[in-house]
N, C-alpha and C. Protein backbone atom coordinates (compact mmCIF):
# COMPACT_ATOMS: atom_id res chain seq x y z
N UNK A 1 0.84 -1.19 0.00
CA UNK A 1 0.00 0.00 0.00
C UNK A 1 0.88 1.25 0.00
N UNK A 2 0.24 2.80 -0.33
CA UNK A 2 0.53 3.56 -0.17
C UNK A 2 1.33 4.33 1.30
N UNK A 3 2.10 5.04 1.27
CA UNK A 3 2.31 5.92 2.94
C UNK A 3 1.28 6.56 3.15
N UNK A 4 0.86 5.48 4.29
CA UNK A 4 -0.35 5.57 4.85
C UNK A 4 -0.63 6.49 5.80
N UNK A 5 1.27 6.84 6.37
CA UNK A 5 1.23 7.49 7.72
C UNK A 5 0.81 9.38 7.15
N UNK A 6 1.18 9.33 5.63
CA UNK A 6 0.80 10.82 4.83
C UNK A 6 -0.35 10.98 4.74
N UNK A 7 -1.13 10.12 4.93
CA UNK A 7 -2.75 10.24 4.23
C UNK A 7 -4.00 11.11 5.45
N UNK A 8 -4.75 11.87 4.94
CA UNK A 8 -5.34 12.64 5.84
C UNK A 8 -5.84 12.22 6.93
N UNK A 9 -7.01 11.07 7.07
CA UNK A 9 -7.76 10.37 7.94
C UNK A 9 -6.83 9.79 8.75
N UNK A 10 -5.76 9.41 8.37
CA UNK A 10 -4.40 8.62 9.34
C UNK A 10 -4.34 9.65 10.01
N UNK A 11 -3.49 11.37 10.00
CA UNK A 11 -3.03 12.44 10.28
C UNK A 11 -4.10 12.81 11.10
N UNK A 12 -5.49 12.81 10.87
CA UNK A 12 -6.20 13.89 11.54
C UNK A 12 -7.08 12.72 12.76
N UNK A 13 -6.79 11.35 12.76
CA UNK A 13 -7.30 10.17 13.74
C UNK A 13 -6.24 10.07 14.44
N UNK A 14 -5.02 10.17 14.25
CA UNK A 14 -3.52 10.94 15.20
C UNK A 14 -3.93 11.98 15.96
N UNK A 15 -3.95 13.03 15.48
CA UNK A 15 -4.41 14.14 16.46
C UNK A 15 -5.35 14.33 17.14
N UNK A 16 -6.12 13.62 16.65
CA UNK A 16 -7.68 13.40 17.37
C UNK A 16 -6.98 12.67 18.74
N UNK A 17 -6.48 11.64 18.52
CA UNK A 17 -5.50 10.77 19.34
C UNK A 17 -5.29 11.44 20.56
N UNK A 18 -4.03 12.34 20.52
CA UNK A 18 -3.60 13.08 21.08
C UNK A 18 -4.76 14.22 22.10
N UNK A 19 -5.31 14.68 21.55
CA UNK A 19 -6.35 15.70 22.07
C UNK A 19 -7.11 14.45 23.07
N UNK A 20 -7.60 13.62 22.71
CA UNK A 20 -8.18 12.18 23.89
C UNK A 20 -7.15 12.16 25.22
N UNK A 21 -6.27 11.85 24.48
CA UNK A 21 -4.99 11.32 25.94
C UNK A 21 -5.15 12.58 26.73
N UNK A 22 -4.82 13.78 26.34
CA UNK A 22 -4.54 15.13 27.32
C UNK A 22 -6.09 15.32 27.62
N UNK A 23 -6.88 14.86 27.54
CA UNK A 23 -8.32 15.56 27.84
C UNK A 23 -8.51 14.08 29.06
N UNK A 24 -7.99 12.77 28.77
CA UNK A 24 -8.20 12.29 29.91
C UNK A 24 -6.91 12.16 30.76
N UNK A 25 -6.26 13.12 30.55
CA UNK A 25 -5.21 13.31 31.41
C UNK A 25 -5.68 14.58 32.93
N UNK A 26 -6.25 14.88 32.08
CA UNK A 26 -7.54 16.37 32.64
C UNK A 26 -7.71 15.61 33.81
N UNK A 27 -8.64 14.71 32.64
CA UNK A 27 -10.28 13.82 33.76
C UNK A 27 -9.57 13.50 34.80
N UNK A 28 -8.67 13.05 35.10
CA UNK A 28 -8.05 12.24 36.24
C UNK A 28 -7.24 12.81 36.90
N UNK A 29 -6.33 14.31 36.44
CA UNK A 29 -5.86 14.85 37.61
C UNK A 29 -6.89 16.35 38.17
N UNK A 30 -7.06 16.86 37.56
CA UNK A 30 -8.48 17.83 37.86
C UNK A 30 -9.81 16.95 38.13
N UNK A 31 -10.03 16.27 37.82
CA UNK A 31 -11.59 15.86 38.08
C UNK A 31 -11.85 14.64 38.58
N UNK A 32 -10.29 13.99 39.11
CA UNK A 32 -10.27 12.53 40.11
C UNK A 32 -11.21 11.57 39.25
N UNK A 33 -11.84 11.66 37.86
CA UNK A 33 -12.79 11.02 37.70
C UNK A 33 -11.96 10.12 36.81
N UNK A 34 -12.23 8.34 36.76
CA UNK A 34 -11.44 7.21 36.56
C UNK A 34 -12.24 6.25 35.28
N UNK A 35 -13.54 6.66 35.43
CA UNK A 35 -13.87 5.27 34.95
C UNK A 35 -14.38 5.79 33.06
N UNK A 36 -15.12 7.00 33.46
CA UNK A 36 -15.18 7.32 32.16
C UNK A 36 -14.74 7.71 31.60
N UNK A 37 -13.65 8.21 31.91
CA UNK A 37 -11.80 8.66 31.27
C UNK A 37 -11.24 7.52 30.59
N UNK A 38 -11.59 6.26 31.32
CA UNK A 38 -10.97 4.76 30.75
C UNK A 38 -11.75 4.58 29.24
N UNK A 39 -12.76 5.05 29.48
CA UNK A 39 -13.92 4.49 28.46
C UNK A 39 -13.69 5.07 27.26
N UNK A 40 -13.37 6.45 27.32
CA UNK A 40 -13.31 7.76 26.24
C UNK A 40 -11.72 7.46 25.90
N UNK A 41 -10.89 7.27 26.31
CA UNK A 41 -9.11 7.10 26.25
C UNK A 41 -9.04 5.92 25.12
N UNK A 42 -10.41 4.88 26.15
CA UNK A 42 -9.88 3.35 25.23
C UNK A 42 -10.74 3.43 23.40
N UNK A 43 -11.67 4.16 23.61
CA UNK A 43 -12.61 4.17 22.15
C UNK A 43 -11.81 5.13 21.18
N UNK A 44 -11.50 6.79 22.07
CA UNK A 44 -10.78 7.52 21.10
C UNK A 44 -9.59 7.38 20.46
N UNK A 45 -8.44 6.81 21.13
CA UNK A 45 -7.60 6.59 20.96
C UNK A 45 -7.69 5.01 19.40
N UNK A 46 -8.51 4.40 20.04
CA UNK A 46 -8.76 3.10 19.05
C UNK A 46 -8.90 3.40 17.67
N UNK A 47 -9.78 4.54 17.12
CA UNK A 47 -9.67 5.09 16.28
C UNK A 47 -9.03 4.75 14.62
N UNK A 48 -7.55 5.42 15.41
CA UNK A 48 -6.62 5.57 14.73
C UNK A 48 -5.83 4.53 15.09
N UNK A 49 -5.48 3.73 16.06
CA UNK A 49 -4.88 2.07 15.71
C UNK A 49 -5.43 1.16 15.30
N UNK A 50 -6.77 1.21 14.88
CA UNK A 50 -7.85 0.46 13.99
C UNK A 50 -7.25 0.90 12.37
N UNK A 51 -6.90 2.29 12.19
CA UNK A 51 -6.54 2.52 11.13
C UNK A 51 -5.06 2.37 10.66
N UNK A 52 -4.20 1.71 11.19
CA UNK A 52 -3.30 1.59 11.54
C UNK A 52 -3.16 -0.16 11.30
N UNK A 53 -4.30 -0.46 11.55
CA UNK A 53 -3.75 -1.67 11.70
C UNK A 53 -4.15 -2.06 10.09
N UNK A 54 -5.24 -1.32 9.33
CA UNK A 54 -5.93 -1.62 8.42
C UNK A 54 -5.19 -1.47 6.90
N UNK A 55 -3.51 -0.99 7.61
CA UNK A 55 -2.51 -0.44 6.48
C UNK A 55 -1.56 -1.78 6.31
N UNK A 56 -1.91 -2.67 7.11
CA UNK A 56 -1.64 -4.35 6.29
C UNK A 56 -2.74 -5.45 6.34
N UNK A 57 -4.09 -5.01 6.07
CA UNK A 57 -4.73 -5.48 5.91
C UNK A 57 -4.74 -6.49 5.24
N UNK A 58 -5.34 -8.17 5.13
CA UNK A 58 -4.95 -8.92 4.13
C UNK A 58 -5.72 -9.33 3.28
N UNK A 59 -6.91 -8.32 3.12
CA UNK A 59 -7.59 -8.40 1.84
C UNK A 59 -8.38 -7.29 1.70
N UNK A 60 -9.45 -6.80 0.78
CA UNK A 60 -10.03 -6.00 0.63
C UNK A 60 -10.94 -5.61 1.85
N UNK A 61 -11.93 -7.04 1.66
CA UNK A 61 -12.61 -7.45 2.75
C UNK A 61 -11.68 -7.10 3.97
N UNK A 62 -11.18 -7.28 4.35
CA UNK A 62 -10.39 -7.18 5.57
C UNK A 62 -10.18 -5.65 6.00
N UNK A 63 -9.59 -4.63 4.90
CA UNK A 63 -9.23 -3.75 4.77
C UNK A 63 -10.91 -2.54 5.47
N UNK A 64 -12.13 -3.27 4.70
CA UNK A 64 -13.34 -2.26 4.75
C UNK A 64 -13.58 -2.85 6.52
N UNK A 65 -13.38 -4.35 6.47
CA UNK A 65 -14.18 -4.51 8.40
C UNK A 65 -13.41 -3.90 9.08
N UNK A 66 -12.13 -3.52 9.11
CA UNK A 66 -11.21 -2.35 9.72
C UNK A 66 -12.12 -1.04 9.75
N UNK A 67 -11.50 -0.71 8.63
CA UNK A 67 -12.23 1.08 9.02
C UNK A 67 -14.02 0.86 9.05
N UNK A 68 -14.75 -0.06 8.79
CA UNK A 68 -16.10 -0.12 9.88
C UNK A 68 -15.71 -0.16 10.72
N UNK A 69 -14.68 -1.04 11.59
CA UNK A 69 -14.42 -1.17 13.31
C UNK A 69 -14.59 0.48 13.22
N UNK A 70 -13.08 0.66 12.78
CA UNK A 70 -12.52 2.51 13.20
C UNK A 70 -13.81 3.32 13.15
N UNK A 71 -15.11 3.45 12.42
CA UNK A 71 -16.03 4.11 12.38
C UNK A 71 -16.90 3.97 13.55
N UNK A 72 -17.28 2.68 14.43
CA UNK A 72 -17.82 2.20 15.19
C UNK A 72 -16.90 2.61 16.47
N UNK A 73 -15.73 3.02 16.62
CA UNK A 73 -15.13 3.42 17.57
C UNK A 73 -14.99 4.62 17.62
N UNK A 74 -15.57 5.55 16.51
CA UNK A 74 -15.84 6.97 16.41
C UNK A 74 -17.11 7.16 16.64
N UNK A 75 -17.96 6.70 16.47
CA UNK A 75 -19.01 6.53 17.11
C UNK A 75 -19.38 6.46 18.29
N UNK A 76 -19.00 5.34 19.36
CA UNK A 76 -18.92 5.16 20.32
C UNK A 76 -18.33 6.14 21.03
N UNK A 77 -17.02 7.17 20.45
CA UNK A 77 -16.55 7.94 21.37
C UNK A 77 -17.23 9.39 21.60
N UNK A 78 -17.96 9.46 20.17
CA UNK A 78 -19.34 10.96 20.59
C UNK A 78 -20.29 10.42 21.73
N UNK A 79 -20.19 9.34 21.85
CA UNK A 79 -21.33 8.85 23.08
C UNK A 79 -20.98 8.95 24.50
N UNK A 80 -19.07 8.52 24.72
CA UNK A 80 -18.55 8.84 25.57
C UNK A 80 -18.52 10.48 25.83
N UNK A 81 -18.21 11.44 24.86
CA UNK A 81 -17.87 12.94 24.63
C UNK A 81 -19.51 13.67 25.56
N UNK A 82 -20.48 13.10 24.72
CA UNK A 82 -21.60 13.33 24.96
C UNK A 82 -21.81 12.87 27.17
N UNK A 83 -21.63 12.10 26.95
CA UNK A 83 -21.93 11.83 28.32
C UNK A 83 -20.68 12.56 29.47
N UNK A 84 -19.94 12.32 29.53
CA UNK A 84 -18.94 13.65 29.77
C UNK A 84 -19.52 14.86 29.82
N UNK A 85 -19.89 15.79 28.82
CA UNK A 85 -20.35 16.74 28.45
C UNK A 85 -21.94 16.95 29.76
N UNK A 86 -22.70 15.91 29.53
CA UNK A 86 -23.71 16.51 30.37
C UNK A 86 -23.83 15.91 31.81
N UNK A 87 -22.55 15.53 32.37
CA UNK A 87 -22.60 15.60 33.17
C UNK A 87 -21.38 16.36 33.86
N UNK A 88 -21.14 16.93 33.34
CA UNK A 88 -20.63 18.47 33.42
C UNK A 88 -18.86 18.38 33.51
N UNK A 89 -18.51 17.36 33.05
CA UNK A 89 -16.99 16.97 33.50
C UNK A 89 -16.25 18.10 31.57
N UNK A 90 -16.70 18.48 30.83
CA UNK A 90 -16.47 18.77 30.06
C UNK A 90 -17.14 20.68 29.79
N UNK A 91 -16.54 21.46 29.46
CA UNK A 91 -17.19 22.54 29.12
C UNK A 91 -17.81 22.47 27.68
N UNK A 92 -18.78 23.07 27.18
CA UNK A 92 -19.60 23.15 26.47
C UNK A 92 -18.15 23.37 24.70
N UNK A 93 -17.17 24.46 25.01
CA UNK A 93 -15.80 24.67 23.86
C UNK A 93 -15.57 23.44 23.87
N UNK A 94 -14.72 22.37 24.87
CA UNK A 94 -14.52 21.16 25.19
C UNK A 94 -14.88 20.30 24.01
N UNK A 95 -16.17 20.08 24.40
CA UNK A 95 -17.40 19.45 24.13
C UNK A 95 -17.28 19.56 22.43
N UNK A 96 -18.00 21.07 21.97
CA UNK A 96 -17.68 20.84 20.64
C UNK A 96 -16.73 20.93 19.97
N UNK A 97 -15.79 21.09 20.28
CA UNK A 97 -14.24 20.89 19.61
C UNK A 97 -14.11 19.14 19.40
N UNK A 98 -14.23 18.88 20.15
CA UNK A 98 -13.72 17.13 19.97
C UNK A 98 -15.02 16.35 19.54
N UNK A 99 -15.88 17.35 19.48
CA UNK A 99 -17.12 16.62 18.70
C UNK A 99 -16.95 16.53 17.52
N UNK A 100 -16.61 17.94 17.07
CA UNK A 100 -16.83 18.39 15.24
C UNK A 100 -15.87 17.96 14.85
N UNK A 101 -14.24 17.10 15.98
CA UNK A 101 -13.52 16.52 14.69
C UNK A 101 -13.28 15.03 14.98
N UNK A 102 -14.53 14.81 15.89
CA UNK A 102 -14.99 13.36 15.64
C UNK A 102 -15.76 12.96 14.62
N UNK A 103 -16.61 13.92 14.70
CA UNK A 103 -17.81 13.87 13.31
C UNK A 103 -17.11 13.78 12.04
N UNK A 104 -16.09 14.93 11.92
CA UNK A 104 -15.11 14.88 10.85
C UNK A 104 -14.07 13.69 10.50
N UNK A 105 -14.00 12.83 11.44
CA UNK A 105 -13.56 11.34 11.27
C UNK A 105 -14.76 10.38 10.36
N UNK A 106 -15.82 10.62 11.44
CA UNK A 106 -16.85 9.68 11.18
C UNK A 106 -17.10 9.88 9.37
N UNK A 107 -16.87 11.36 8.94
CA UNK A 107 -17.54 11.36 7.74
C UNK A 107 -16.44 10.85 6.89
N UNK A 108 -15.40 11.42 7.06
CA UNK A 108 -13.93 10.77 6.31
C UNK A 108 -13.95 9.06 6.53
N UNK A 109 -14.38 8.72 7.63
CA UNK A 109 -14.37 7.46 6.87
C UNK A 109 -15.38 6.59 6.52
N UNK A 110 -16.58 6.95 6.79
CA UNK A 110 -17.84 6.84 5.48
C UNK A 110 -17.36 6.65 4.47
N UNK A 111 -16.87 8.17 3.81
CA UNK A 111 -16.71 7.91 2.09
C UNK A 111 -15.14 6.79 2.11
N UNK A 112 -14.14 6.68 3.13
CA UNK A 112 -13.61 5.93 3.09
C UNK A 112 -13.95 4.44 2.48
N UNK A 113 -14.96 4.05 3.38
CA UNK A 113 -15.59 2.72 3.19
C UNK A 113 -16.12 2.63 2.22
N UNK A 114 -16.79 3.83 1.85
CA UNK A 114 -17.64 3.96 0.33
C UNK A 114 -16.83 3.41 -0.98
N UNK A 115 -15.83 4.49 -0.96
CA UNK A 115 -14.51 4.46 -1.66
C UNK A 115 -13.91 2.86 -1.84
N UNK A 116 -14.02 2.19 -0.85
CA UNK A 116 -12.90 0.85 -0.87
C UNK A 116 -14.22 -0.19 -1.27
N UNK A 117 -15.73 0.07 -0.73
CA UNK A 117 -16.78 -1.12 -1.65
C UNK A 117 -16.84 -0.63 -3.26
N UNK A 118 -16.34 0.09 -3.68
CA UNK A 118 -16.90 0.53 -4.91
C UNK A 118 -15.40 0.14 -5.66
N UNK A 119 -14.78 -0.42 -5.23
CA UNK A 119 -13.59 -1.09 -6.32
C UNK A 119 -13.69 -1.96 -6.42
């Protein structure tokens, strides 16, 4: 395959990455809070080693149930974000910052998947 580590959705499920770890780095020294920090750390972060892993994929098939996982773990982590959020461990900036570039995962890899059934 291509350098995968150049490609946008790789780059911007990295940083997404990053922004997870320091936000539950937050949760747990400001806000003593443990369990849903675990929850949001382990989905967001998954992300992008779902995509990661999907760069030796060993077949096509193989390649699309990857980034479905990675989509399903972007998913799951607006649910974590969301619940955070209203129960007040998150400020409202917080909140939609790591929303809109979760969403912006979720849609990048839609047409991702789109992209890889249509060959």
């Amino acid at each position: 395959m291509n350098d995968y580590s150049k490609q946008p959705l790789h780059i911007k499920s990295y940083q997404f990455s990053i922004e997870i770890v320091r936000l539950c780095q937050q949760l747990v020294t400001v806000n003593k809070e443990y369990v849903l920090s675990k929850q949001v750390i382990r989905s967001g972060t998954a992300i992008g080693a779902i995509l990661r892993e999907a760069e030796y994929a060993f077949s096509r098939q193989d390649f699309i149930f990857k980034l479905t996982t990675s989509l399903k773990e972007a998913n799951e982590t607006i649910y974590w974000l969301t619940l955070l959020f209203d129960t007040d461990y998150l400020t409202a900036e917080q909140f939609e910052k790591l929303r809109r570039e979760c969403n912006g995962l979720v849609s990048m890899l839609v047409a991702s998947i789109k992209t890889a059934k249509s060959k």
